[in-house]
N, C-alpha and C. Protein backbone atom coordinates (compact mmCIF):
# COMPACT_ATOMS: atom_id res chain seq x y z
N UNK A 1 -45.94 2.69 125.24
CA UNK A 1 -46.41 2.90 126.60
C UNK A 1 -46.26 1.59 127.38
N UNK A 2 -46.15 1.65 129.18
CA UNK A 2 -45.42 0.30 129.59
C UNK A 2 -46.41 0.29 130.65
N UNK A 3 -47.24 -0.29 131.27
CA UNK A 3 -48.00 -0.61 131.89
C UNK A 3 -47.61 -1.61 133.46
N UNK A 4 -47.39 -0.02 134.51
CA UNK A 4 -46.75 -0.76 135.85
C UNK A 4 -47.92 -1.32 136.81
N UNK A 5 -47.51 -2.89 136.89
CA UNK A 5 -48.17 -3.84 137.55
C UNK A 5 -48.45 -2.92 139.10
N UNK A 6 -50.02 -3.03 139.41
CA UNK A 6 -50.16 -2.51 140.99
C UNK A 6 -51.22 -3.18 141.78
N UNK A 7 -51.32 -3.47 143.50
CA UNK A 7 -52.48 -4.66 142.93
C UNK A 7 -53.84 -4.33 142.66
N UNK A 8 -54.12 -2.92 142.64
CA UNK A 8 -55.55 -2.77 141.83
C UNK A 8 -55.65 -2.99 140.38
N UNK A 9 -54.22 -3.02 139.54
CA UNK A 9 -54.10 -3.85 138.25
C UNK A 9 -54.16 -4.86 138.29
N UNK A 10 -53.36 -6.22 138.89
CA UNK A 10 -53.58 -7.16 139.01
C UNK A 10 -54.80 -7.45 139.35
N UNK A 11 -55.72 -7.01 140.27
CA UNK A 11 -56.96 -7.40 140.73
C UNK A 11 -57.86 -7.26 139.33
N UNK A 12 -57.55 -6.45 138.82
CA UNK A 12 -58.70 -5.97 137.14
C UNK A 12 -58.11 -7.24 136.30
N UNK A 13 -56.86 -7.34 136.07
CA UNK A 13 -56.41 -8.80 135.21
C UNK A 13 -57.08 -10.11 135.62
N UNK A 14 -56.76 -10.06 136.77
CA UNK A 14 -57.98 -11.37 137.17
C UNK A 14 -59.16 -11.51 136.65
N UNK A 15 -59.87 -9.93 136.89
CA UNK A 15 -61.30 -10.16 136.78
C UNK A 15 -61.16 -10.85 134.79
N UNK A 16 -60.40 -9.68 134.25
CA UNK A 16 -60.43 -10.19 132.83
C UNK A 16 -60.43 -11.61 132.63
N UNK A 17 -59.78 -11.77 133.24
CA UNK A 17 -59.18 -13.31 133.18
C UNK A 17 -60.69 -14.15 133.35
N UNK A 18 -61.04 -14.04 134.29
CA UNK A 18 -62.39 -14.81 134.25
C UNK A 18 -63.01 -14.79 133.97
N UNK A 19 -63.61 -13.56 132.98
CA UNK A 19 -64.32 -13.37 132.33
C UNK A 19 -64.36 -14.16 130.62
N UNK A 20 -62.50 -13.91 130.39
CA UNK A 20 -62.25 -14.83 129.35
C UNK A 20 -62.30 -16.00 129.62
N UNK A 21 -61.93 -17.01 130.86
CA UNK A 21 -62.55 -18.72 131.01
C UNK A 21 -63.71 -18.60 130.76
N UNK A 22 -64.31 -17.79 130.47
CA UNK A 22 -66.17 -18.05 130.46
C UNK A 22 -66.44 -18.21 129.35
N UNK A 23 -65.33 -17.67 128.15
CA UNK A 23 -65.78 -17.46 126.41
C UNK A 23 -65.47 -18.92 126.28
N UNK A 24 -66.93 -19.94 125.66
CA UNK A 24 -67.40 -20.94 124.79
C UNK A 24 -66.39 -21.01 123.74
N UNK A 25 -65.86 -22.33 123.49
CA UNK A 25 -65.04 -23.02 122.47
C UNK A 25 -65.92 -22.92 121.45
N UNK A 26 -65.69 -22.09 120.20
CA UNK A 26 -65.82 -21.78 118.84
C UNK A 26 -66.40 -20.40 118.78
N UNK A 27 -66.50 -19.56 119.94
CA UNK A 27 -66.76 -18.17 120.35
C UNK A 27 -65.73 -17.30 120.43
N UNK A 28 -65.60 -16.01 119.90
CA UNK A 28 -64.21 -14.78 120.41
C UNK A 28 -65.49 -13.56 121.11
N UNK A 29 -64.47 -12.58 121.86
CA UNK A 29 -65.02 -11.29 121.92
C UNK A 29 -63.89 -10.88 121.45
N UNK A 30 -64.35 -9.77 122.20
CA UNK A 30 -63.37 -8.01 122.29
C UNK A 30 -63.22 -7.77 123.41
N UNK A 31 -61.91 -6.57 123.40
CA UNK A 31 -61.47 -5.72 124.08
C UNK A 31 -62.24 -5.18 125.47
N UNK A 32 -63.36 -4.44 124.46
CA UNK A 32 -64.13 -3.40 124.76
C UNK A 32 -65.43 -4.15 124.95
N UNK A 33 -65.97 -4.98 124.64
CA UNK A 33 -66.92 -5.93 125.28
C UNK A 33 -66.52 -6.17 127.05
N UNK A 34 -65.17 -6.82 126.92
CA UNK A 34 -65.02 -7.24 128.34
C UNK A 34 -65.07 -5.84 129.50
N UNK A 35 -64.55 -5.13 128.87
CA UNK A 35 -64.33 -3.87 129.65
C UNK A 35 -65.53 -3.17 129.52
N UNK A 36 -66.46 -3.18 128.94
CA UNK A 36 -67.93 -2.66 129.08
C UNK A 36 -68.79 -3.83 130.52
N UNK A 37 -68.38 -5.15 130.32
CA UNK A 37 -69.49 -5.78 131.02
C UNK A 37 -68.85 -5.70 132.44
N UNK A 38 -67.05 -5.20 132.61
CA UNK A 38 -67.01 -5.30 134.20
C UNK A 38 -67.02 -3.90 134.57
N UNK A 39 -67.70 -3.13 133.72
CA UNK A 39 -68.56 -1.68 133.98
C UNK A 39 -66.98 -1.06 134.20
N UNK A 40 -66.22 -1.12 133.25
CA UNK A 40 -65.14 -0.47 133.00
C UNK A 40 -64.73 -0.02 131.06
N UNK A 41 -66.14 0.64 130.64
CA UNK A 41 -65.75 0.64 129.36
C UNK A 41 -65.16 1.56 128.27
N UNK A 42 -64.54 2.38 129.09
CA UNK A 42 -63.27 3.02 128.41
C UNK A 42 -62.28 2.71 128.69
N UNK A 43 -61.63 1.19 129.15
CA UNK A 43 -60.63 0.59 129.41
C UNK A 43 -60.36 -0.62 128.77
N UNK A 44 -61.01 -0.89 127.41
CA UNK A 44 -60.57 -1.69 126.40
C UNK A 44 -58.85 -2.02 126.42
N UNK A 45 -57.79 -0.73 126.23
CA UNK A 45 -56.66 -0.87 126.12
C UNK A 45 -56.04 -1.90 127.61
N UNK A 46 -56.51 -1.17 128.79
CA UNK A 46 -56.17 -2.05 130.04
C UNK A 46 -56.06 -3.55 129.82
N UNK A 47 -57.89 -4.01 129.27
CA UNK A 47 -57.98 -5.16 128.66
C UNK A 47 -56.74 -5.82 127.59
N UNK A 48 -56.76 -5.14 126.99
CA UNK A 48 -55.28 -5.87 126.70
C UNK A 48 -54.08 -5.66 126.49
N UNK A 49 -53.71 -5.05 127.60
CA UNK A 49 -52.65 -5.39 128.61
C UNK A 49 -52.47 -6.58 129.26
N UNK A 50 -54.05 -6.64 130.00
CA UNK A 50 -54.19 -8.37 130.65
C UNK A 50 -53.79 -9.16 129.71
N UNK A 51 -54.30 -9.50 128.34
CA UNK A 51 -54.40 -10.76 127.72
C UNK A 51 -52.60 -10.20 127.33
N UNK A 52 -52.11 -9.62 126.44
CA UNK A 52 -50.86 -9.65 126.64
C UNK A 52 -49.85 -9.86 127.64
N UNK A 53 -50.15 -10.08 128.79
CA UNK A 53 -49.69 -10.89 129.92
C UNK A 53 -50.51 -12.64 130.34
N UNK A 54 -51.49 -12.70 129.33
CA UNK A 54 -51.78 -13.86 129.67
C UNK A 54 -52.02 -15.06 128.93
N UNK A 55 -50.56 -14.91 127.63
CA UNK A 55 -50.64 -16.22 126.59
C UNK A 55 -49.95 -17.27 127.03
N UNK A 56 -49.52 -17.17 128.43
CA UNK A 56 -48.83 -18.42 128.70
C UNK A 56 -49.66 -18.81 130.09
N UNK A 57 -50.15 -18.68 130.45
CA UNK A 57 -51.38 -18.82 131.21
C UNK A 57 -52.04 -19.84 130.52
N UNK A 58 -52.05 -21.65 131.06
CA UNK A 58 -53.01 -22.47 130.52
C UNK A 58 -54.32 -22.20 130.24
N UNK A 59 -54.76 -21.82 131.34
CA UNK A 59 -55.89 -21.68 131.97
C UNK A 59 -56.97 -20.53 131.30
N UNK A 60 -56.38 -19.77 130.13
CA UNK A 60 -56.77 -18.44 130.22
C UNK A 60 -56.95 -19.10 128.58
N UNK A 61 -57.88 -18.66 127.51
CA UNK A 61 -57.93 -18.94 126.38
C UNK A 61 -57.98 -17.80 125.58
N UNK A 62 -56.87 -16.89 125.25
CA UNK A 62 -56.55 -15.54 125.29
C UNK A 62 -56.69 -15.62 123.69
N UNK A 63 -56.59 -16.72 122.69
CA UNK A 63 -56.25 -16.27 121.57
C UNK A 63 -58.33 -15.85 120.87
N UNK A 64 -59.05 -16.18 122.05
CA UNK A 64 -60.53 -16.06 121.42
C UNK A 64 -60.44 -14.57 122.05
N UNK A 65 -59.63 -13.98 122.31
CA UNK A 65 -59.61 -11.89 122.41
C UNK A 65 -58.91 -11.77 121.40
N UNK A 66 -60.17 -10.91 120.29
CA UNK A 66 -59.67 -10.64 119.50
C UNK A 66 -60.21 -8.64 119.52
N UNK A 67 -59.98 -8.06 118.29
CA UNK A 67 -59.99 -6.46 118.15
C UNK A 67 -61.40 -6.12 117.73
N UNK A 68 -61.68 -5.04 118.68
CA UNK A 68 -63.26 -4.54 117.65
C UNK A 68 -64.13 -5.21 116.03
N UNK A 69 -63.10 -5.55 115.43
CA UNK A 69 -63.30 -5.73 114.12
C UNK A 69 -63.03 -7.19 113.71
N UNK A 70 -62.45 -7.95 114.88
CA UNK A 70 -62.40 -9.52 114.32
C UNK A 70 -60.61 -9.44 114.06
N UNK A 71 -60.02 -8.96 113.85
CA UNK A 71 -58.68 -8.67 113.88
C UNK A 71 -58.17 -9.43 114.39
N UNK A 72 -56.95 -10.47 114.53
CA UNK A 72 -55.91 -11.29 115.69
C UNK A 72 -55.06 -10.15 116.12
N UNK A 73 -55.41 -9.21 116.74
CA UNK A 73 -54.52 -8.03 117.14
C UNK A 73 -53.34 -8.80 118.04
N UNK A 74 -53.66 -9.74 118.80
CA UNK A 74 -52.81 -10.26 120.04
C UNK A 74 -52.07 -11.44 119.40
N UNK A 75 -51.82 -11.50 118.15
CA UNK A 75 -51.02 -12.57 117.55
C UNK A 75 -49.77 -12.87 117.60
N UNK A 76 -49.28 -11.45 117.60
CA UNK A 76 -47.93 -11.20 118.06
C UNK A 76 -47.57 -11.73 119.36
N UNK A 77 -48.17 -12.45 120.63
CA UNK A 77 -48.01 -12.57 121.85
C UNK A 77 -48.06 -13.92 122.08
N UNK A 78 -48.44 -14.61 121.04
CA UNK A 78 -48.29 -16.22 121.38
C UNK A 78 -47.14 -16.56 120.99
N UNK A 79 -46.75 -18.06 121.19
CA UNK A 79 -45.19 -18.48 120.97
C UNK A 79 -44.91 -18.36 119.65
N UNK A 80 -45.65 -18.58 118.51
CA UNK A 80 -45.39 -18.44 116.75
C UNK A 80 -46.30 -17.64 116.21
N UNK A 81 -45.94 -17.12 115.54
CA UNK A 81 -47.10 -15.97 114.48
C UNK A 81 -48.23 -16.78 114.16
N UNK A 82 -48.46 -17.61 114.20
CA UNK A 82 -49.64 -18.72 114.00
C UNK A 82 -50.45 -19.53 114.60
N UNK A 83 -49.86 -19.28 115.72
CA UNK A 83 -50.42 -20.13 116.98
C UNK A 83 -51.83 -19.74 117.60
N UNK A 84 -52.38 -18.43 117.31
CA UNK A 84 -53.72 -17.81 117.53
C UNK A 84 -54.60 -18.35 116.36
N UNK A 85 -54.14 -17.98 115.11
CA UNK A 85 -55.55 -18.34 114.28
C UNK A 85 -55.63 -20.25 114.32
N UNK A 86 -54.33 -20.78 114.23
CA UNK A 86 -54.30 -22.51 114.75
C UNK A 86 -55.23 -22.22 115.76
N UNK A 87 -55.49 -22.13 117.05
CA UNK A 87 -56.41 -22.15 118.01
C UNK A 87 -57.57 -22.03 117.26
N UNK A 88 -57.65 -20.91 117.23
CA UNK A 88 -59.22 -20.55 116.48
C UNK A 88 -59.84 -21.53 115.69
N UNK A 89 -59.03 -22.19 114.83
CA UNK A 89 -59.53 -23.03 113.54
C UNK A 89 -59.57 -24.35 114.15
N UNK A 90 -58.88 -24.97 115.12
CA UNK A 90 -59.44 -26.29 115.91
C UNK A 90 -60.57 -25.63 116.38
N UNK A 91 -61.10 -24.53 116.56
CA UNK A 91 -62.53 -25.15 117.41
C UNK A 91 -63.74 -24.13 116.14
N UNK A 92 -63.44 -24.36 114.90
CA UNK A 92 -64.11 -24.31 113.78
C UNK A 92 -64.39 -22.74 113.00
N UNK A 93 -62.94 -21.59 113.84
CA UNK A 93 -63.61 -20.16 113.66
C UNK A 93 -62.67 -20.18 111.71
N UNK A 94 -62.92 -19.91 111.45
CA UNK A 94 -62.13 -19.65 109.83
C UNK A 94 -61.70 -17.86 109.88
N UNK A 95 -60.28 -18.03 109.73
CA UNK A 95 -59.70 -16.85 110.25
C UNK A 95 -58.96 -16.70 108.08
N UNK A 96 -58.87 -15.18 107.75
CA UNK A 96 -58.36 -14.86 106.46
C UNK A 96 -57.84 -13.39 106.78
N UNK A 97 -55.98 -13.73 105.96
CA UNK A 97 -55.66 -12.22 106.68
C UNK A 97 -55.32 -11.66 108.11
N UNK A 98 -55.45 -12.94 108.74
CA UNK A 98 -55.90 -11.99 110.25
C UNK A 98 -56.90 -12.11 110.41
N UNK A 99 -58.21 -11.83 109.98
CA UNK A 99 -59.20 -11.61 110.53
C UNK A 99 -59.99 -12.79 110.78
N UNK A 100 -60.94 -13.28 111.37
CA UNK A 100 -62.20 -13.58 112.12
C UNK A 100 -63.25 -13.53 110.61
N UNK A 101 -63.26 -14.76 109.85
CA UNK A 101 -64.49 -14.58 109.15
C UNK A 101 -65.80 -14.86 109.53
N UNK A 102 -66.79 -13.71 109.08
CA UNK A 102 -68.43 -14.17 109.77
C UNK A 102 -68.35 -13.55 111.65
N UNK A 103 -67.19 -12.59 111.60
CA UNK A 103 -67.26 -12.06 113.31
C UNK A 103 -68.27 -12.18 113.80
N UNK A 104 -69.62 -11.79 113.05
CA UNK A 104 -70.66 -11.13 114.47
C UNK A 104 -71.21 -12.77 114.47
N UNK A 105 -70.93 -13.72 113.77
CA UNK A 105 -71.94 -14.73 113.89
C UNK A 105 -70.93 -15.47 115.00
N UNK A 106 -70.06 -15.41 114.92
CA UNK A 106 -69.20 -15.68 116.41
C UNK A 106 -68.96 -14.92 117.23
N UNK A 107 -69.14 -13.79 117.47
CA UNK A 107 -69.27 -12.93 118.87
C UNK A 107 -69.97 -13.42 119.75
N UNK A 108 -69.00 -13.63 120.80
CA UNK A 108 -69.57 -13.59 122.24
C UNK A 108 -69.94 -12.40 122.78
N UNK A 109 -70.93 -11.87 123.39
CA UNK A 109 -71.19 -10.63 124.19
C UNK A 109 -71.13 -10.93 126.05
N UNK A 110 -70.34 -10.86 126.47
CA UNK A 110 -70.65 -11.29 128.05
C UNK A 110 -71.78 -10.32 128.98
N UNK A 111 -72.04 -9.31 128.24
CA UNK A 111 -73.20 -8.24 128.85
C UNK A 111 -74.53 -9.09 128.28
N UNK A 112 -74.47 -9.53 127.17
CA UNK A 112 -75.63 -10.89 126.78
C UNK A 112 -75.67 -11.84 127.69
N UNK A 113 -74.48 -12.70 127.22
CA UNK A 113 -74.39 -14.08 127.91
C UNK A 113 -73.87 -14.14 128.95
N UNK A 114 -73.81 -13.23 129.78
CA UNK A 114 -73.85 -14.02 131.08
C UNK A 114 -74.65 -12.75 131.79
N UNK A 115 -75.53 -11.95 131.23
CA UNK A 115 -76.77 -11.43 132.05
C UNK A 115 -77.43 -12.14 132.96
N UNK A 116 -77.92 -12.53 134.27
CA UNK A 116 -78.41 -12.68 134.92
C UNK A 116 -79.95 -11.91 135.77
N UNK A 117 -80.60 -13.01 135.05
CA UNK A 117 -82.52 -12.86 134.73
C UNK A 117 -82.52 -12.34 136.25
C-alpha cells in the first residue's frame, strides 16, 4: 500500500513529528501511543508512514518509534540495518533480536508525559 502525500497528511506528519522531538534520550514509544495521544487512535499505521518518511530528518529522533511490542519495526528505513538499535544503545536502551529489552521500563507514554495538570 502507497500512501499519497496531501496537506491534511502532511499537517498529521508534523504533528507526529513533534510529538516524537518530545521522546527523552534513553526513552522509545509506539505507533499507537502517538496516534492515541493526538486523539487519532486507530491511525497507528498513518503513524508510521510519518516516521518512514522521517529517518533523514535531523531533527526528528525516529529510531526511539518503535512497534507495540518493542520491535525495531522501522529498521529497515535508516541508512544500515544497524543504525536504529546503534542509536538506541548510545543512549543506554539494550536492544536483542530486534527487540527493546525491559520495553515497559522504557516506554514513553505521551498521554502520561505530557498530560497537562
Amino acid at each position: 500500500m502507497q500512501i499519497k502525500l496531501s496537506e491534511e497528511n502532511i499537517d498529521f506528519f508534523q504533528c507526529v513529528y513533534e510529538v516524537v522531538r518530545l521522546i527523552p534520550k534513553g526513552r522509545v514509544t509506539n505507533y499507537g501511543a502517538i496516534a492515541k495521544y493526538l486523539g487519532t487512535a486507530r491511525s497507528s499505521r498513518m503513524v508510521g508512514w510519518a516516521m518512514n518518511a522521517a529517518h533523514n530528518l535531523p531533527d526528528v529522533p525516529a529510531h526511539r518509534v518503535v512497534n507495540r511490542i518493542g520491535l525495531l519495526s522501522g529498521a529497515a528505513h535508516f541508512s544500515t540495518p544497524t543504525q536504529m538499535q546503534e542509536l538506541l544503545e548510545k543512549e543506554g536502551i539494550k536492544v536483542k533480536e530486534d527487540q527493546i529489552i525491559n520495553f515497559t521500563e522504557h516506554f514513553w507514554d505521551p498521554q502520561v508525559e505530557l498530560r497537562i495538570d
